[in-house]
PDB file of N, CA and C in Angstrom:
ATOM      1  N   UNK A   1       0.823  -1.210   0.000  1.00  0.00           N
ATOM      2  CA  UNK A   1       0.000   0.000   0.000  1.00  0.00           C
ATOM      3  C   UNK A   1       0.853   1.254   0.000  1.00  0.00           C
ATOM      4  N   UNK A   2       2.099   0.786   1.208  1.00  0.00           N
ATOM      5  CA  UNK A   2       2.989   2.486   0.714  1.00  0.00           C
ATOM      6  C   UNK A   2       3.380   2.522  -0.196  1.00  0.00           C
ATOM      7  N   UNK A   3       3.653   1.277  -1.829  1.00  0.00           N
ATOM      8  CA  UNK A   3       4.016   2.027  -2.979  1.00  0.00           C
ATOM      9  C   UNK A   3       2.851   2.712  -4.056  1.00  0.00           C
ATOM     10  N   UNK A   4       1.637   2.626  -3.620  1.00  0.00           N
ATOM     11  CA  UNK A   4       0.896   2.986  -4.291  1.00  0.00           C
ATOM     12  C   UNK A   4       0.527   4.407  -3.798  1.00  0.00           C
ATOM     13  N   UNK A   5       0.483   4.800  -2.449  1.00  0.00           N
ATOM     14  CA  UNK A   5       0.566   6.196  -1.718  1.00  0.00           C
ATOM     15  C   UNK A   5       1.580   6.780  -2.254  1.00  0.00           C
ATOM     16  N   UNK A   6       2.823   6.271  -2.336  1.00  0.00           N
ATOM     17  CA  UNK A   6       3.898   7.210  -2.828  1.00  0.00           C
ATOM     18  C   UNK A   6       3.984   7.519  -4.333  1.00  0.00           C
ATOM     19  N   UNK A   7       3.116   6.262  -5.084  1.00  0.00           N
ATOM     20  CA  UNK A   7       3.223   7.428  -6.764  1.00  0.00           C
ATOM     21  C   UNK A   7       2.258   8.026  -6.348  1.00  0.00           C
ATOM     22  N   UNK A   8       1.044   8.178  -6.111  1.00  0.00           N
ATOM     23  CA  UNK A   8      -0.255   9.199  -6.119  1.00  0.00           C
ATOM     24  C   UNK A   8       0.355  10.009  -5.201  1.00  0.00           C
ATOM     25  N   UNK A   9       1.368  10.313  -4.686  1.00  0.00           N
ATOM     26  CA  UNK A   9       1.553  11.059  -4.013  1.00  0.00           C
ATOM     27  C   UNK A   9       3.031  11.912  -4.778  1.00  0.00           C
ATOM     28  N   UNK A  10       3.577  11.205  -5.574  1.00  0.00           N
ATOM     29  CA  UNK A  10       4.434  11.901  -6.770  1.00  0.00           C
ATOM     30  C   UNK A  10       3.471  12.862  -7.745  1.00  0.00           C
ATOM     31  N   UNK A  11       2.699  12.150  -8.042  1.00  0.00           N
ATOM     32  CA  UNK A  11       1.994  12.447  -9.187  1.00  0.00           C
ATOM     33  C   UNK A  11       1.191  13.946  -8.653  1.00  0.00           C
ATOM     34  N   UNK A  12       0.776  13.851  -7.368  1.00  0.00           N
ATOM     35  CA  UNK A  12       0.124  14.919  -6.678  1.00  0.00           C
ATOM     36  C   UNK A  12       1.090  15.916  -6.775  1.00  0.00           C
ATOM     37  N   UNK A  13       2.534  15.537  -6.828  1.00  0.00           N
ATOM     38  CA  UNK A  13       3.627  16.898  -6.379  1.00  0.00           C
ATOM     39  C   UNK A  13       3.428  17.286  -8.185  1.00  0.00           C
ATOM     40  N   UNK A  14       3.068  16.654  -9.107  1.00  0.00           N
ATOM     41  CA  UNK A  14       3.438  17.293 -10.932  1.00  0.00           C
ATOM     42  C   UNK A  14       2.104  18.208 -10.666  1.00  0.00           C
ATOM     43  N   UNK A  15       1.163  17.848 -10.110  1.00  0.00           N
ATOM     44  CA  UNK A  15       0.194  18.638  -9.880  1.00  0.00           C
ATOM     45  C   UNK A  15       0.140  20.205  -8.998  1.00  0.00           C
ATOM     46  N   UNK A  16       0.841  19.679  -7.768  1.00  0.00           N
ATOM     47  CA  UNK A  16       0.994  20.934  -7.371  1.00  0.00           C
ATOM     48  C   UNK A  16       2.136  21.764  -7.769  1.00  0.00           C
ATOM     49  N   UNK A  17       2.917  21.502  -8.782  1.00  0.00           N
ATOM     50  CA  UNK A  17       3.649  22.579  -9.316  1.00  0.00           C
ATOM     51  C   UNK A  17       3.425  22.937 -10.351  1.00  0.00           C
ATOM     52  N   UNK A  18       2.324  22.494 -11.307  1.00  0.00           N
ATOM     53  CA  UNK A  18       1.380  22.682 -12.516  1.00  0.00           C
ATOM     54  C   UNK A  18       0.760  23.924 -11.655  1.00  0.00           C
ATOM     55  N   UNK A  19      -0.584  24.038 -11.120  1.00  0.00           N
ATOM     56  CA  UNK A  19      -1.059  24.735 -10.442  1.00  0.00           C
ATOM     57  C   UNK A  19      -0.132  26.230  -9.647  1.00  0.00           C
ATOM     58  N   UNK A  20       1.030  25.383  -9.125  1.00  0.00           N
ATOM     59  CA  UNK A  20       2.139  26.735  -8.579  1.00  0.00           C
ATOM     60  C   UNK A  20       2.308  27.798  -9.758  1.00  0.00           C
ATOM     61  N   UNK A  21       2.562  27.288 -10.577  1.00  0.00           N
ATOM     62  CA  UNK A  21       2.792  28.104 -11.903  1.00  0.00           C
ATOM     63  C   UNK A  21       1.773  28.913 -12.815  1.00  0.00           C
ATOM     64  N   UNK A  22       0.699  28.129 -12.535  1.00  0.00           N
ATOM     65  CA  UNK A  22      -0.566  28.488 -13.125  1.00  0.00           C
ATOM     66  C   UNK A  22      -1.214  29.736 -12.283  1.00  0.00           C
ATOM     67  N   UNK A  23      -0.923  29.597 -11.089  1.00  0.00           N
ATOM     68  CA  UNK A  23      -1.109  30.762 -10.087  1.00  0.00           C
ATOM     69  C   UNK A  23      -0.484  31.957 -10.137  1.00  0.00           C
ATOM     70  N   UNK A  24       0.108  32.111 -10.855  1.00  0.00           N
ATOM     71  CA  UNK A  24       0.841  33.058 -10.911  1.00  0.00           C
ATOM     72  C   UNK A  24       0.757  34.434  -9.652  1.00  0.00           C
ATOM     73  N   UNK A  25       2.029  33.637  -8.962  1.00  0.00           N
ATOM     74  CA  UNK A  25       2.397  34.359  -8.029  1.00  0.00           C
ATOM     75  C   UNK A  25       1.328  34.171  -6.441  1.00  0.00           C
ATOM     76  N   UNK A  26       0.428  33.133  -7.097  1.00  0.00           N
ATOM     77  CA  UNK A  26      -0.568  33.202  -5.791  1.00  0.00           C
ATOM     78  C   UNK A  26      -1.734  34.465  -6.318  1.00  0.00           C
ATOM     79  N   UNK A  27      -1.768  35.231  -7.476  1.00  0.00           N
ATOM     80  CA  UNK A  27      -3.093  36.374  -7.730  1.00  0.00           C
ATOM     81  C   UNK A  27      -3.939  35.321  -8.070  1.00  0.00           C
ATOM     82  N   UNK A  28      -4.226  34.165  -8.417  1.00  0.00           N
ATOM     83  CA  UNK A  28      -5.587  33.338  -9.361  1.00  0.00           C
ATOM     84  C   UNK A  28      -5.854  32.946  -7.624  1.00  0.00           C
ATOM     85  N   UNK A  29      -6.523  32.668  -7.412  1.00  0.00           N
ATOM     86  CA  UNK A  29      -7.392  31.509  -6.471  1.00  0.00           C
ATOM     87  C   UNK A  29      -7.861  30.437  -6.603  1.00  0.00           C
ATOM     88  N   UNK A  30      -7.827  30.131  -7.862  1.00  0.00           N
ATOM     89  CA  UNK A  30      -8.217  28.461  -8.170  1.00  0.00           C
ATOM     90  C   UNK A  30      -7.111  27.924  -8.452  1.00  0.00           C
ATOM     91  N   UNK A  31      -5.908  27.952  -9.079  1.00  0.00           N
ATOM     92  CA  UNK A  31      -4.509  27.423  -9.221  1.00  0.00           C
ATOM     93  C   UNK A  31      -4.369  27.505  -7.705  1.00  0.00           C
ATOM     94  N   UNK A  32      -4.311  28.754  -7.149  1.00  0.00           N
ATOM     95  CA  UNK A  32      -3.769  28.481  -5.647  1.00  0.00           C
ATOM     96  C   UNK A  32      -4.159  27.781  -4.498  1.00  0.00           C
ATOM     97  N   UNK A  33      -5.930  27.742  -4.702  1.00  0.00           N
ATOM     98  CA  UNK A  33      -6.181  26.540  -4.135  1.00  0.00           C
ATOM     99  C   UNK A  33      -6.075  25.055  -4.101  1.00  0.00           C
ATOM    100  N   UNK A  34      -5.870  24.858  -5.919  1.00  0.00           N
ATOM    101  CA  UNK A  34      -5.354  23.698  -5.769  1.00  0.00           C
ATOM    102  C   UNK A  34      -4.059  23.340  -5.587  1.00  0.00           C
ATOM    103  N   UNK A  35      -3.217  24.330  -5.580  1.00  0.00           N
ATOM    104  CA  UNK A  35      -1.698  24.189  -5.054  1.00  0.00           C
ATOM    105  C   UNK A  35      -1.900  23.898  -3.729  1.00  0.00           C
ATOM    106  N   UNK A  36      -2.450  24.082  -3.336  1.00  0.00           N
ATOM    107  CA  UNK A  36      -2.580  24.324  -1.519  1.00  0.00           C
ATOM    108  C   UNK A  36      -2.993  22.812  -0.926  1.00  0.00           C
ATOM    109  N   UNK A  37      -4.035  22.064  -1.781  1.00  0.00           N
ATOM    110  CA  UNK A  37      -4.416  20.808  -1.465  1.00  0.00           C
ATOM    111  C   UNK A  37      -3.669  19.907  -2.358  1.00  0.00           C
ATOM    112  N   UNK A  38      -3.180  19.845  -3.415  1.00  0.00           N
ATOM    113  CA  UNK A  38      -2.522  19.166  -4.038  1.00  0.00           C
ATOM    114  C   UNK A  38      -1.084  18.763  -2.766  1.00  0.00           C
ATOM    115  N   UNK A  39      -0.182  20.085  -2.555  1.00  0.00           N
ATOM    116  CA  UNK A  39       1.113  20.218  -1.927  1.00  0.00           C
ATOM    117  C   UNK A  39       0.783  19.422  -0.576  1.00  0.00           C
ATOM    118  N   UNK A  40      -0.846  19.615   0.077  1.00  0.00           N
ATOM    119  CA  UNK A  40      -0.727  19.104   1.730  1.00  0.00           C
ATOM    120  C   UNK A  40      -0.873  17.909   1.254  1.00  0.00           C
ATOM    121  N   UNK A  41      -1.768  17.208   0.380  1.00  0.00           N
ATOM    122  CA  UNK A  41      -1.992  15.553  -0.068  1.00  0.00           C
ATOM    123  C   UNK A  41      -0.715  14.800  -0.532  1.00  0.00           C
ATOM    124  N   UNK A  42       0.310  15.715  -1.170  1.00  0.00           N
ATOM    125  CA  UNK A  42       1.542  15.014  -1.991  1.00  0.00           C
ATOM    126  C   UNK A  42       2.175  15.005  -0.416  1.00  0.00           C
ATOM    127  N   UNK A  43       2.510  15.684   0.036  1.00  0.00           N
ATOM    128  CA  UNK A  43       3.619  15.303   1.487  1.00  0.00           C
ATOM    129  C   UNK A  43       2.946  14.402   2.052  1.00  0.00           C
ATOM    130  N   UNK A  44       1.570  14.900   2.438  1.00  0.00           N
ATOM    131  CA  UNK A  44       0.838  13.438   3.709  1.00  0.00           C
ATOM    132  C   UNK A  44       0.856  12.328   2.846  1.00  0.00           C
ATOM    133  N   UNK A  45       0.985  11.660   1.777  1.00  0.00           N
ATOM    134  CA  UNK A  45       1.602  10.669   0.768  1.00  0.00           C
ATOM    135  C   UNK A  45       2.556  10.045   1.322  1.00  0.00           C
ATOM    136  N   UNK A  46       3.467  11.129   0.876  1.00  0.00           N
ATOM    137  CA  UNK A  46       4.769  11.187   1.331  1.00  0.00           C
ATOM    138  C   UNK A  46       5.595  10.463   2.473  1.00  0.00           C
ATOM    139  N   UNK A  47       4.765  11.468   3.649  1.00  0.00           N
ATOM    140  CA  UNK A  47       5.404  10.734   5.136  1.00  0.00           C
ATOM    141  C   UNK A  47       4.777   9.670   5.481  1.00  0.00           C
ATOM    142  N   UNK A  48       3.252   8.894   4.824  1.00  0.00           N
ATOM    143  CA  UNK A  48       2.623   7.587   5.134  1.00  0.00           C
ATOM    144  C   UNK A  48       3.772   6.795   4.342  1.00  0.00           C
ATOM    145  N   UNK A  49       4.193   7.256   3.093  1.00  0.00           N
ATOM    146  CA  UNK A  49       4.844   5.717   2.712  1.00  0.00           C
ATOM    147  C   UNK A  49       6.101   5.811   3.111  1.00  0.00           C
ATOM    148  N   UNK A  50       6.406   6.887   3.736  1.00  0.00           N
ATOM    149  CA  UNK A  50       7.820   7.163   4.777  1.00  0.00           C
ATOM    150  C   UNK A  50       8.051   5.753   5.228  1.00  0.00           C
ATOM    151  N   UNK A  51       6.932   5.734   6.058  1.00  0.00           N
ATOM    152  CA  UNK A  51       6.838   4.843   7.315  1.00  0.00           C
ATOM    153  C   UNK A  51       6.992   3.356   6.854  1.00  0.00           C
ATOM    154  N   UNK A  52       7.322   3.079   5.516  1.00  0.00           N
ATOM    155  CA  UNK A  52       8.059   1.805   5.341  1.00  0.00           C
ATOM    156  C   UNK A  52       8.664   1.487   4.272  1.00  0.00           C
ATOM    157  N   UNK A  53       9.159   2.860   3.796  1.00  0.00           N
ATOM    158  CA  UNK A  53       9.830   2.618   2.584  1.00  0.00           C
ATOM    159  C   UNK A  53      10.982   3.625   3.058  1.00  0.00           C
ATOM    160  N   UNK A  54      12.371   3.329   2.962  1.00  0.00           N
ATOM    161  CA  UNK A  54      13.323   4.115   3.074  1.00  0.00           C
ATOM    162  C   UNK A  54      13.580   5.226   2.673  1.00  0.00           C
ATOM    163  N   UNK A  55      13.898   6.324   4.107  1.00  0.00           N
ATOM    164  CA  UNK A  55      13.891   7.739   2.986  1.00  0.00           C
ATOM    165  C   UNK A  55      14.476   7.817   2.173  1.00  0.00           C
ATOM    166  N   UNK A  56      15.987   7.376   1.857  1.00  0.00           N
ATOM    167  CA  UNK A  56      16.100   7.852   0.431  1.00  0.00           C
ATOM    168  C   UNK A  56      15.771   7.471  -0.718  1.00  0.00           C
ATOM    169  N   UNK A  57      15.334   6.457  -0.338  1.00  0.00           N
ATOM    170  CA  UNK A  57      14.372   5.433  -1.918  1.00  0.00           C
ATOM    171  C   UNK A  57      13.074   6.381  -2.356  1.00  0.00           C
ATOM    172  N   UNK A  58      12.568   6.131  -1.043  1.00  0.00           N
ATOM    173  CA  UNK A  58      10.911   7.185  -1.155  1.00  0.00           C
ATOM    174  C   UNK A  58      10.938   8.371  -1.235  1.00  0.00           C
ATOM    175  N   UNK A  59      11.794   9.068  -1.026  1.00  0.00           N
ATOM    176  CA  UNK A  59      11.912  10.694  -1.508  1.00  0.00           C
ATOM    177  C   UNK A  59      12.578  10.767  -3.162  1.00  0.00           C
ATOM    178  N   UNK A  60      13.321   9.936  -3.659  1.00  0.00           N
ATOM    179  CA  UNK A  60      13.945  10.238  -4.835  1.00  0.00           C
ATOM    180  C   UNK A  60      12.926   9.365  -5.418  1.00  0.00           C
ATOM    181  N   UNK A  61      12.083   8.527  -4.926  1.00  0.00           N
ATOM    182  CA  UNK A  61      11.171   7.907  -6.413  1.00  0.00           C
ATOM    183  C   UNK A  61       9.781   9.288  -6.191  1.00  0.00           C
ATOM    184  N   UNK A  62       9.667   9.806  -5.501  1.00  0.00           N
ATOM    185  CA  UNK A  62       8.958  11.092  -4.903  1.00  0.00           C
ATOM    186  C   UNK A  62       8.996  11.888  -6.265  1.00  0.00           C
ATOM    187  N   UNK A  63      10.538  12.777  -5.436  1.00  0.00           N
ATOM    188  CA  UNK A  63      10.978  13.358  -6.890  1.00  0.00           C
ATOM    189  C   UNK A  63      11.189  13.387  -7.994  1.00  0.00           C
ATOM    190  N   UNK A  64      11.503  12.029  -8.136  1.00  0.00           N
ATOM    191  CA  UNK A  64      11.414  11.664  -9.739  1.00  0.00           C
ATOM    192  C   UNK A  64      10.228  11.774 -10.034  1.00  0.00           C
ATOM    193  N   UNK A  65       9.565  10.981 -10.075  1.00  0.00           N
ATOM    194  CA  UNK A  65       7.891  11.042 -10.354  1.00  0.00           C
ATOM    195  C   UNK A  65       7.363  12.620 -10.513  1.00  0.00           C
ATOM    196  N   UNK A  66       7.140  13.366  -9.590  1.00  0.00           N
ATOM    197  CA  UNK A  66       7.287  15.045 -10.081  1.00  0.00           C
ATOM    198  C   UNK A  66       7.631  15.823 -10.809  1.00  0.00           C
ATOM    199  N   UNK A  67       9.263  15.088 -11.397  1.00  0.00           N
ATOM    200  CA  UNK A  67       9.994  15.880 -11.824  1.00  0.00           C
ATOM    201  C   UNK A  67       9.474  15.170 -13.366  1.00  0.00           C
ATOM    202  N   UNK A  68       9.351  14.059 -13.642  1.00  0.00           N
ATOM    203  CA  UNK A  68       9.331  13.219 -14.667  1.00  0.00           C
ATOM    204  C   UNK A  68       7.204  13.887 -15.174  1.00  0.00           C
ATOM    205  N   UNK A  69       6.638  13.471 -14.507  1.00  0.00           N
ATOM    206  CA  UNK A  69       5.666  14.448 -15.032  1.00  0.00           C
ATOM    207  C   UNK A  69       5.444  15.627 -15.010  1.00  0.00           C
ATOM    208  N   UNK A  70       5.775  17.060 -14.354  1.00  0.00           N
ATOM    209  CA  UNK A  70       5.728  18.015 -14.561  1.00  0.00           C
ATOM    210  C   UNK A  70       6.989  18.563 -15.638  1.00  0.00           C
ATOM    211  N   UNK A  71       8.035  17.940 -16.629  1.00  0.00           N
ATOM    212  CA  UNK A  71       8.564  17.869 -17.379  1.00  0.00           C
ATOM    213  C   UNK A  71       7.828  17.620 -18.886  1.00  0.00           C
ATOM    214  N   UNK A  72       6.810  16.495 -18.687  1.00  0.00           N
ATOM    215  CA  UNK A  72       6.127  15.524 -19.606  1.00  0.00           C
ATOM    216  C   UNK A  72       4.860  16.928 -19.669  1.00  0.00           C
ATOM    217  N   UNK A  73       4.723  17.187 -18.653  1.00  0.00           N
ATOM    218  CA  UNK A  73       3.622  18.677 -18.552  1.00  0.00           C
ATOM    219  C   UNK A  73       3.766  19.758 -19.307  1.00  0.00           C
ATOM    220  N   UNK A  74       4.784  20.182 -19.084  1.00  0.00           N
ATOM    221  CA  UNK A  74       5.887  21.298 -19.910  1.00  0.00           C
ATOM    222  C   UNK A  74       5.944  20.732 -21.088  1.00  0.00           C
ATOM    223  N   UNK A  75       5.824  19.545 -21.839  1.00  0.00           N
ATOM    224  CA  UNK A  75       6.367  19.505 -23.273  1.00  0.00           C
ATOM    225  C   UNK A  75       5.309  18.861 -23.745  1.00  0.00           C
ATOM    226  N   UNK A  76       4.297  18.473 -23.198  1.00  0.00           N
ATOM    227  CA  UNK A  76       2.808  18.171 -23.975  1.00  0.00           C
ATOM    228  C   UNK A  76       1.830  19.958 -24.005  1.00  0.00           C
ATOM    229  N   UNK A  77       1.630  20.259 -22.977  1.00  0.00           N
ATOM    230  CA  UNK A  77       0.616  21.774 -23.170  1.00  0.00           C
ATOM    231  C   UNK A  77       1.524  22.852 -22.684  1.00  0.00           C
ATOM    232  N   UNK A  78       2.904  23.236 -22.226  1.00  0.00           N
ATOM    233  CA  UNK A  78       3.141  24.354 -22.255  1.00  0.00           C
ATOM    234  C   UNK A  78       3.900  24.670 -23.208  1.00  0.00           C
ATOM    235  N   UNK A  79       4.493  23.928 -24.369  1.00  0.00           N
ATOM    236  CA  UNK A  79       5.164  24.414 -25.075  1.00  0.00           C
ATOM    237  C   UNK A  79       6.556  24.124 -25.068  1.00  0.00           C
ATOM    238  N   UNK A  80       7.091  23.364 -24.081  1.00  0.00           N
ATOM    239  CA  UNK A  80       8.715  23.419 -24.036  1.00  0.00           C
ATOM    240  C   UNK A  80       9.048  22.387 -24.826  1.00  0.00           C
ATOM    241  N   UNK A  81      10.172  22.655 -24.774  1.00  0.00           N
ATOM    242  CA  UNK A  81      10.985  21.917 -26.299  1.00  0.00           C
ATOM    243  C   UNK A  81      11.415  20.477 -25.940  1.00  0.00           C
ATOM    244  N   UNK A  82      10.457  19.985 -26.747  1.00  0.00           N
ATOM    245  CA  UNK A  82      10.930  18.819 -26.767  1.00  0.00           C
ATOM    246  C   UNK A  82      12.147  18.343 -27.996  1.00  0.00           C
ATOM    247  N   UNK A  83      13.340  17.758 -27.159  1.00  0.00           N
ATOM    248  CA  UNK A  83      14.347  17.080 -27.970  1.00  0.00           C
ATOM    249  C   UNK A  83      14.654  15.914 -27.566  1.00  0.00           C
ATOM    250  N   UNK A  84      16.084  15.611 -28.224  1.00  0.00           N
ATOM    251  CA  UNK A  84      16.299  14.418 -28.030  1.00  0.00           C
ATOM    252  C   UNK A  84      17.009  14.072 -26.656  1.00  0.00           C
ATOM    253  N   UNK A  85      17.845  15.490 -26.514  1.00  0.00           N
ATOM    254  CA  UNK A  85      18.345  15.683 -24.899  1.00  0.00           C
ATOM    255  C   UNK A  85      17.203  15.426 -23.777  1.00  0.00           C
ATOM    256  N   UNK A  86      16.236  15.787 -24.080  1.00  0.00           N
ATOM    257  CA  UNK A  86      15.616  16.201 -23.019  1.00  0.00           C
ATOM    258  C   UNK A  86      14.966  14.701 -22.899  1.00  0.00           C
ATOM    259  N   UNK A  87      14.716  14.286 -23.869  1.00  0.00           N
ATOM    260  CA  UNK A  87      13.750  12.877 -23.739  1.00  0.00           C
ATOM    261  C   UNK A  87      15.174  12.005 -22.659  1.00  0.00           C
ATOM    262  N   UNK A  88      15.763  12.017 -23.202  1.00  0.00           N
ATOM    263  CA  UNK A  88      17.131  10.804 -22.919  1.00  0.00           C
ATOM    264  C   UNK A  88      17.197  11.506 -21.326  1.00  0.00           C
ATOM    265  N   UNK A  89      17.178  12.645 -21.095  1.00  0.00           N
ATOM    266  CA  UNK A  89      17.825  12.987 -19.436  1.00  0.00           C
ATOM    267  C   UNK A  89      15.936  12.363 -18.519  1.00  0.00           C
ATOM    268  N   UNK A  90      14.995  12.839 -19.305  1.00  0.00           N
ATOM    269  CA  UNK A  90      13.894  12.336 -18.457  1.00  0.00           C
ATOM    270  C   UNK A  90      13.926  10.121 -18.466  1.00  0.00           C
ATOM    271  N   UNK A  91      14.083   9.845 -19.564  1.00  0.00           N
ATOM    272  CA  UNK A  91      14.602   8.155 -19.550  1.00  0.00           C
ATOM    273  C   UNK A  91      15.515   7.972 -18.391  1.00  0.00           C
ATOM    274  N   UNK A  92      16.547   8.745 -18.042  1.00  0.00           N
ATOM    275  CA  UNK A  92      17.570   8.075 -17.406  1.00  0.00           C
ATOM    276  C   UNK A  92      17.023   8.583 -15.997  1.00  0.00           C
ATOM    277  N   UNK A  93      15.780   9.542 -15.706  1.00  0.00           N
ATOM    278  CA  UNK A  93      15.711   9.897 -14.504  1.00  0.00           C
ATOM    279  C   UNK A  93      14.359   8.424 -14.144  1.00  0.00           C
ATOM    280  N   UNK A  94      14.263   7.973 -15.301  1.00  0.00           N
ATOM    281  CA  UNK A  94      12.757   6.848 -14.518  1.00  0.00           C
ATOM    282  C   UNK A  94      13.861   5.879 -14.651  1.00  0.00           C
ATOM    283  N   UNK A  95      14.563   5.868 -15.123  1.00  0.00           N
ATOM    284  CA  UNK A  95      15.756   4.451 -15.235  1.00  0.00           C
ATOM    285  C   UNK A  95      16.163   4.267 -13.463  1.00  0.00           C
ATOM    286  N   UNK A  96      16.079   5.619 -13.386  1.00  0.00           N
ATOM    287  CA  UNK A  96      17.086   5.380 -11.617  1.00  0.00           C
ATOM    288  C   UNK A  96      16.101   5.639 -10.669  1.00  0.00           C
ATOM    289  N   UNK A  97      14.598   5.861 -10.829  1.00  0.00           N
ATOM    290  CA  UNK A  97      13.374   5.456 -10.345  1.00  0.00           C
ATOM    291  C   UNK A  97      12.947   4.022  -9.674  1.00  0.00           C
ATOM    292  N   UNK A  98      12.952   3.506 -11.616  1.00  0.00           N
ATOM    293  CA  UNK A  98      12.793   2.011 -11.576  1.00  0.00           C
ATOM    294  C   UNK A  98      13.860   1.266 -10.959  1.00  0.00           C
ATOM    295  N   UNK A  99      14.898   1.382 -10.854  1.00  0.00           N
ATOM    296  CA  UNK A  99      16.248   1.108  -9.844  1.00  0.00           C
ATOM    297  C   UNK A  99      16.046   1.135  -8.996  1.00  0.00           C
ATOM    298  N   UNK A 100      15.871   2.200  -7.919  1.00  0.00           N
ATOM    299  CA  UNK A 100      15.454   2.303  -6.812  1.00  0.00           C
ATOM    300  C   UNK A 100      14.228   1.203  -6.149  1.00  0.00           C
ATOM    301  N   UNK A 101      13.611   1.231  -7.213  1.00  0.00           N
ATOM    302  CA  UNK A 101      12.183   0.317  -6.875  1.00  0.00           C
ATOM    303  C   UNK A 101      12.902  -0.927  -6.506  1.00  0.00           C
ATOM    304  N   UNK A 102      13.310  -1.227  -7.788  1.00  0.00           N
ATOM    305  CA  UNK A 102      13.878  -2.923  -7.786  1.00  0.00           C
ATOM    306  C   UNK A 102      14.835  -2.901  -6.407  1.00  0.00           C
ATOM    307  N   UNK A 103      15.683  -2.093  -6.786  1.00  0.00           N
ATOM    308  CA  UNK A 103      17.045  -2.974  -5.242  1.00  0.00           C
ATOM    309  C   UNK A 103      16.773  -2.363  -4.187  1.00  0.00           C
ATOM    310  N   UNK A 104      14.966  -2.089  -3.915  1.00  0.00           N
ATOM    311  CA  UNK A 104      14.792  -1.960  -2.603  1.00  0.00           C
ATOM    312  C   UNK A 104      14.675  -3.028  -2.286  1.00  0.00           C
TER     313      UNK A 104
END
């Protein structure tokens, strides 16, 4: 159960920094509200699958997961450039995801 809390709880952090951005600056109120519940749901995620998954496994498959969809976010609807660099550095960041998973 804590690996399934901890992606919905990755996936919650691509969300609340979708929304961070979308808020611009905190003036919208609907980006900022959902920054606000997105950010408290992705940590309380977070510190439940703490509790039996090693911090540094569960914080870097955390971050990855965040970083790996709010990247995938950026280059499907905001426009950023997708290349061949960029594909290959997001591959090698789920490569050491899926690593983590396994030689836990």
């Amino acid at each position: 159960m804590a690996w399934v809390v901890l992606i919905i709880a990755g996936v919650l952090e691509t969300v609340w920094a979708v929304a961070l951005e979308a808020s611009k600056g905190f003036s919208r109120l609907v980006p900022s509200v959902v920054f606000g519940v997105a950010l408290v749901l992705s940590m309380g995620g977070l510190a439940y699958a703490m509790k039996s998954i090693p911090l540094g496994t569960g914080y870097a498959i955390w971050v990855g997961i965040g970083a790996i969809g709010t990247a995938l976010y950026g280059m499907a609807v905001m426009g950023d450039a997708v290349t061949a660099a960029r594909i290959t550095c997001l591959v090698l960041i789920l490569g050491g995801v899926v690593g983590l998973k396994v030689l836990h």
